[in-house]
N, C-alpha and C. Protein backbone atom coordinates (compact mmCIF):
# COMPACT_ATOMS: atom_id res chain seq x y z
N UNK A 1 7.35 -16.57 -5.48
CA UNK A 1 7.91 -15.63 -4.52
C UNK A 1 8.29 -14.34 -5.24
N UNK A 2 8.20 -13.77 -4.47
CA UNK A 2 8.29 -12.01 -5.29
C UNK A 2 10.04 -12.07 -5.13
N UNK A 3 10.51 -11.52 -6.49
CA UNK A 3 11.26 -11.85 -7.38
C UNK A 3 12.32 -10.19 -6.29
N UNK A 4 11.91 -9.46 -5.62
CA UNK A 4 12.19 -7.94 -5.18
C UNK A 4 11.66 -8.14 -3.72
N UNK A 5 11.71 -9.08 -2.91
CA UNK A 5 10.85 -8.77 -1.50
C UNK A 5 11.58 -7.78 -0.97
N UNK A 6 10.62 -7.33 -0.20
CA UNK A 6 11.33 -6.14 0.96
C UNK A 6 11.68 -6.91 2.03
N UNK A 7 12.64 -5.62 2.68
CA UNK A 7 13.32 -6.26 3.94
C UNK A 7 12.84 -5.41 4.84
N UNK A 8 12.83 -5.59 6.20
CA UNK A 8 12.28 -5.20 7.43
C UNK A 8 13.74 -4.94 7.92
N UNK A 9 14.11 -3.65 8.62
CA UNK A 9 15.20 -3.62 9.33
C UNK A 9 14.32 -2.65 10.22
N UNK A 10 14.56 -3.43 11.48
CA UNK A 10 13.81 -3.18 12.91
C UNK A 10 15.15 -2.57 13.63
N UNK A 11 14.72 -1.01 14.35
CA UNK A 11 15.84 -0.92 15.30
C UNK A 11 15.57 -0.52 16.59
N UNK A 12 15.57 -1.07 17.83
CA UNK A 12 15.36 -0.70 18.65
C UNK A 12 16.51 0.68 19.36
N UNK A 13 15.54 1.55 19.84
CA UNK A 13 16.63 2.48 20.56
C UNK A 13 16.19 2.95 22.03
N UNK A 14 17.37 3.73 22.70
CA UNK A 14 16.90 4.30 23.55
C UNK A 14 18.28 5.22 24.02
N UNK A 15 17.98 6.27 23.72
CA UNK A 15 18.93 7.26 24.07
C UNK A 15 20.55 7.28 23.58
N UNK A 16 20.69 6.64 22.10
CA UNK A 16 21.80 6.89 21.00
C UNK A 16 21.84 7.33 20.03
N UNK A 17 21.51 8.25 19.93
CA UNK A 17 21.12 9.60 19.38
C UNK A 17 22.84 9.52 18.89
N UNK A 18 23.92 9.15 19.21
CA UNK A 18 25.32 9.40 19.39
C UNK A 18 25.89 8.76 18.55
N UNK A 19 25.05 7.33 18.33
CA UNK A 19 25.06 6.47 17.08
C UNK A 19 24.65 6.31 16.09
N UNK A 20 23.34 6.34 16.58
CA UNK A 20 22.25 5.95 15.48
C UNK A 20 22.22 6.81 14.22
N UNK A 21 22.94 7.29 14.10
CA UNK A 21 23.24 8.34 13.05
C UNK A 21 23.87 7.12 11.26
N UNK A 22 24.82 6.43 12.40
CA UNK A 22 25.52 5.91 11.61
C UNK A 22 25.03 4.30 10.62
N UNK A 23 24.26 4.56 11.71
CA UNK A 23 23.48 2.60 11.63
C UNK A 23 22.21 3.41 10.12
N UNK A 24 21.44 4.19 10.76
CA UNK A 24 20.99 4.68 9.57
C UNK A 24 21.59 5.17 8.23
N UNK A 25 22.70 5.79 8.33
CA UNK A 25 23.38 6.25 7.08
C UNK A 25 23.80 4.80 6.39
N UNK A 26 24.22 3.79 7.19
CA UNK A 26 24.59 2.96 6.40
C UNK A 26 23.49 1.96 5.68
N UNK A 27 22.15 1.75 6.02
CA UNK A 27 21.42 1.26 6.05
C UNK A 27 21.04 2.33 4.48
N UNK A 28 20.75 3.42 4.32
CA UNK A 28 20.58 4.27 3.48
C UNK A 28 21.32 4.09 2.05
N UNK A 29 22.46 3.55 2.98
CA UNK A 29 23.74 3.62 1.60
C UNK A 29 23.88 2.43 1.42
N UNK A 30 22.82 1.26 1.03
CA UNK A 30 22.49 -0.17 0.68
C UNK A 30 22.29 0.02 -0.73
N UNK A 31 23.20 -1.16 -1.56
CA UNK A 31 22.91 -1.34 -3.00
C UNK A 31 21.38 -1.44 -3.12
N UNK A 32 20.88 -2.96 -1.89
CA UNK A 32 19.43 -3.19 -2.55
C UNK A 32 18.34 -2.06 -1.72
N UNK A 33 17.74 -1.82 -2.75
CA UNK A 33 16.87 -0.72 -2.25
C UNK A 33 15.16 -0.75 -1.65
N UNK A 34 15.00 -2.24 -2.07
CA UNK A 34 13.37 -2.47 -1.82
C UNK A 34 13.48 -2.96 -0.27
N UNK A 35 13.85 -1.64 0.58
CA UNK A 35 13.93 -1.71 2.14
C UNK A 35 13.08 -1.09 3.00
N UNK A 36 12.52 -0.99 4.24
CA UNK A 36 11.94 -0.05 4.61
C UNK A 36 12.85 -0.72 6.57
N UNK A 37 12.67 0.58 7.01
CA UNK A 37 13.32 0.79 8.48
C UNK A 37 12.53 1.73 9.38
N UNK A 38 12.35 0.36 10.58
CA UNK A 38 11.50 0.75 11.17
C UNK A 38 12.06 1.12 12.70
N UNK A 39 12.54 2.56 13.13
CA UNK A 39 13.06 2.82 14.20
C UNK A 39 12.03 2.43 15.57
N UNK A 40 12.48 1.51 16.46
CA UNK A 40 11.29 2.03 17.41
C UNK A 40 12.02 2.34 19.04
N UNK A 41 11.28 3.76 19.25
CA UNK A 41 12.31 4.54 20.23
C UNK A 41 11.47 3.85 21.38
N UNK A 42 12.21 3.76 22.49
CA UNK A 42 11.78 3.02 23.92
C UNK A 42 11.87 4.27 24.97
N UNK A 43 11.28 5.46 24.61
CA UNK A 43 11.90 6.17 25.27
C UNK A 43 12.84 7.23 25.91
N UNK A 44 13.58 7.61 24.94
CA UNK A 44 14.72 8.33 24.13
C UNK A 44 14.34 9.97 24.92
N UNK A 45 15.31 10.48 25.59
CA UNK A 45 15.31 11.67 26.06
C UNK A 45 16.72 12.59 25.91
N UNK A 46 17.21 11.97 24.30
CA UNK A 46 18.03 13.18 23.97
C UNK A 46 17.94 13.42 22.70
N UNK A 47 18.55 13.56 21.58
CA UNK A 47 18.44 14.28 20.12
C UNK A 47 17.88 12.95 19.40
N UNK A 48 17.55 11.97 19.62
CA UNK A 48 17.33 10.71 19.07
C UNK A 48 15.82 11.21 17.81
N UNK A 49 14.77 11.81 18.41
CA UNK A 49 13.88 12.59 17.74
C UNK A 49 13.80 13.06 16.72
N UNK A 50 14.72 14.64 16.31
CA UNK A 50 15.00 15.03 16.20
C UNK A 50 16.37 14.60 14.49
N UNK A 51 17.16 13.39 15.21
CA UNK A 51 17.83 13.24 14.01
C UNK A 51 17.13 12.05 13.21
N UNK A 52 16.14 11.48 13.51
CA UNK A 52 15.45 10.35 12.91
C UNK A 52 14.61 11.32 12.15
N UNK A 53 13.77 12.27 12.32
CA UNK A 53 13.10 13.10 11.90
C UNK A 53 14.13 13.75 10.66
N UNK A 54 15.17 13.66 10.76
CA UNK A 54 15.88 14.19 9.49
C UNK A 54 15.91 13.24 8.61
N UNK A 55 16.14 11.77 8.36
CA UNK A 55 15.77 10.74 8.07
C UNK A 55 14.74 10.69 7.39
N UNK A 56 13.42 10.90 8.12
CA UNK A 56 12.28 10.83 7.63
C UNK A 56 11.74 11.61 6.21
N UNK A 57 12.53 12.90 6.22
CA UNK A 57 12.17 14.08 5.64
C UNK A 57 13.15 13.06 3.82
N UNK A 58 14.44 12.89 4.72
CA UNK A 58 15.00 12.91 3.25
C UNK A 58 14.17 11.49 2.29
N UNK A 59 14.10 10.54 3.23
CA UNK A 59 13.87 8.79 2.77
C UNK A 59 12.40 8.47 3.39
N UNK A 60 11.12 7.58 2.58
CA UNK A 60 9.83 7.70 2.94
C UNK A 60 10.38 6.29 3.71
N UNK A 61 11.67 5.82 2.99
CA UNK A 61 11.53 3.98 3.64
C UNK A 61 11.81 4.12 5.12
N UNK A 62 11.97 5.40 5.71
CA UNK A 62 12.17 5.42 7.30
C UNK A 62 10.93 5.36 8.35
N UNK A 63 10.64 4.46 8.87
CA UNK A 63 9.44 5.04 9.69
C UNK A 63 10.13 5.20 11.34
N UNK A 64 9.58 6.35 12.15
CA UNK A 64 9.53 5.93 13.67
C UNK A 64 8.49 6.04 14.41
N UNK A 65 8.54 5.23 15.13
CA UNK A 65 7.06 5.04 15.92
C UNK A 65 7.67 4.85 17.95
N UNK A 66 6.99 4.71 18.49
CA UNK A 66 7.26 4.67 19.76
C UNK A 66 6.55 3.62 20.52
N UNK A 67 7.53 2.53 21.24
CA UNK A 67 6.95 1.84 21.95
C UNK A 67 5.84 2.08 23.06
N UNK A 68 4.36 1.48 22.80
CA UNK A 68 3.80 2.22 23.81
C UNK A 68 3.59 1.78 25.62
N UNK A 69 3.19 3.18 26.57
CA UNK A 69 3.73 3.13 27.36
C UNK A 69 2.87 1.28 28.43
N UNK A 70 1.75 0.91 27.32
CA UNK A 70 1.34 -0.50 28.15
C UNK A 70 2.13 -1.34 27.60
N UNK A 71 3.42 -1.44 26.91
CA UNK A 71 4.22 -2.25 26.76
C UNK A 71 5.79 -2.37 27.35
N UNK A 72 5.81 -3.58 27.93
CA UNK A 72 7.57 -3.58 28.82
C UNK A 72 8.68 -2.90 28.39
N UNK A 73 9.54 -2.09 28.72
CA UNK A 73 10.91 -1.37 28.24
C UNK A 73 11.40 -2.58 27.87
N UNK A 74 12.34 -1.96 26.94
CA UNK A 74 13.73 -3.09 26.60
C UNK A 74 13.47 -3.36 25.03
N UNK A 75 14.44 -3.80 24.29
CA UNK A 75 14.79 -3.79 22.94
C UNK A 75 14.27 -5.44 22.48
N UNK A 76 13.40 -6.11 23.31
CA UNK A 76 12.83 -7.38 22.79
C UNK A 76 11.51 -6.90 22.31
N UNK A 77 10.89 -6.45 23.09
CA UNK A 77 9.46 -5.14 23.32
C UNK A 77 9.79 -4.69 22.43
N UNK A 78 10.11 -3.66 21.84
CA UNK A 78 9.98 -3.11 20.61
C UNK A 78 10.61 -3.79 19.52
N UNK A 79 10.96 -4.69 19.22
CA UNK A 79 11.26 -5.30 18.13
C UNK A 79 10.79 -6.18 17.82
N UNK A 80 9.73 -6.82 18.25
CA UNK A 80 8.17 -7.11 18.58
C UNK A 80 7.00 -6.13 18.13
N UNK A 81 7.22 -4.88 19.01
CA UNK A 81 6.37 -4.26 18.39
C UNK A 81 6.71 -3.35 16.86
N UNK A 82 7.84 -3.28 16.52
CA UNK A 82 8.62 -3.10 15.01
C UNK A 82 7.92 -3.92 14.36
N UNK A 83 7.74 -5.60 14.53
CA UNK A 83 7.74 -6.67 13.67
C UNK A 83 6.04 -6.41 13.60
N UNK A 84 5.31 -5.84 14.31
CA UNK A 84 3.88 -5.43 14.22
C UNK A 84 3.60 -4.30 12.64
N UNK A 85 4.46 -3.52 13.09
CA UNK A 85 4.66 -2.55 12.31
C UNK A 85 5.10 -2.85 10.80
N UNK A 86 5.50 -4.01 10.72
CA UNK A 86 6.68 -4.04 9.36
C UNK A 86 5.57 -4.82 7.98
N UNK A 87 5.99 -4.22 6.97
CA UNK A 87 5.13 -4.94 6.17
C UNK A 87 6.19 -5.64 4.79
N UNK A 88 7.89 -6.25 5.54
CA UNK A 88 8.47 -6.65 4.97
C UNK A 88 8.08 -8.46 4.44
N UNK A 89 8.93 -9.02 3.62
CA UNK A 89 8.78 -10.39 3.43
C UNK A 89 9.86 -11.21 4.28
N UNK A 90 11.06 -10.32 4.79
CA UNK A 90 11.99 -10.88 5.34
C UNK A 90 12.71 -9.80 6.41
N UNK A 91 12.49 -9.86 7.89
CA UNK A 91 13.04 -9.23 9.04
C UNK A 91 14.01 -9.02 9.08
N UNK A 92 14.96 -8.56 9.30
CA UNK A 92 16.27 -8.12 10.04
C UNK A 92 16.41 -7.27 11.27
């Protein structure tokens, strides 16, 4: 077993732009570092964009992607389609 696996931290959102600030900063400010975070927006029609995109710029381990529109709303749906996305050894 790889001695360093990565972790998958899946987040579903939709319009907390108000929060999500914080869930990422802390996620950022993790001792272990072999992480990658995979935002996936459901939809998001306020600054949610915008501050993930600041994210992106500073840290490569951020990805966001967007649930697409032939898939059901709701935070099971994209954390599903996160776990598509993730190329961790262990989910969160």
């Amino acid at each position: 077993m790889n001695s360093n696996p990565i972790v998958s931290v899946i987040i579903p959102t939709f319009n907390r732009d108000h929060i999500l600030g914080n869930t990422l900063n802390s996620i950022e400010k993790q001792t272990y570092q072999n992480w990658e975070c995979i935002v996936v927006d459901d939809g998001s029609t306020d600054g949610t964009a915008t501050l993930v995109n600041n994210f992106l710029q500073r840290d490569t381990r951020f990805q966001y992607i967007h649930r697409p529109a032939t898939m059901p709303k709701g935070p099971s749906a994209c954390r599903n389609y996160g776990y598509e996305h993730s190329s961790g050894d262990y989910i969160q």
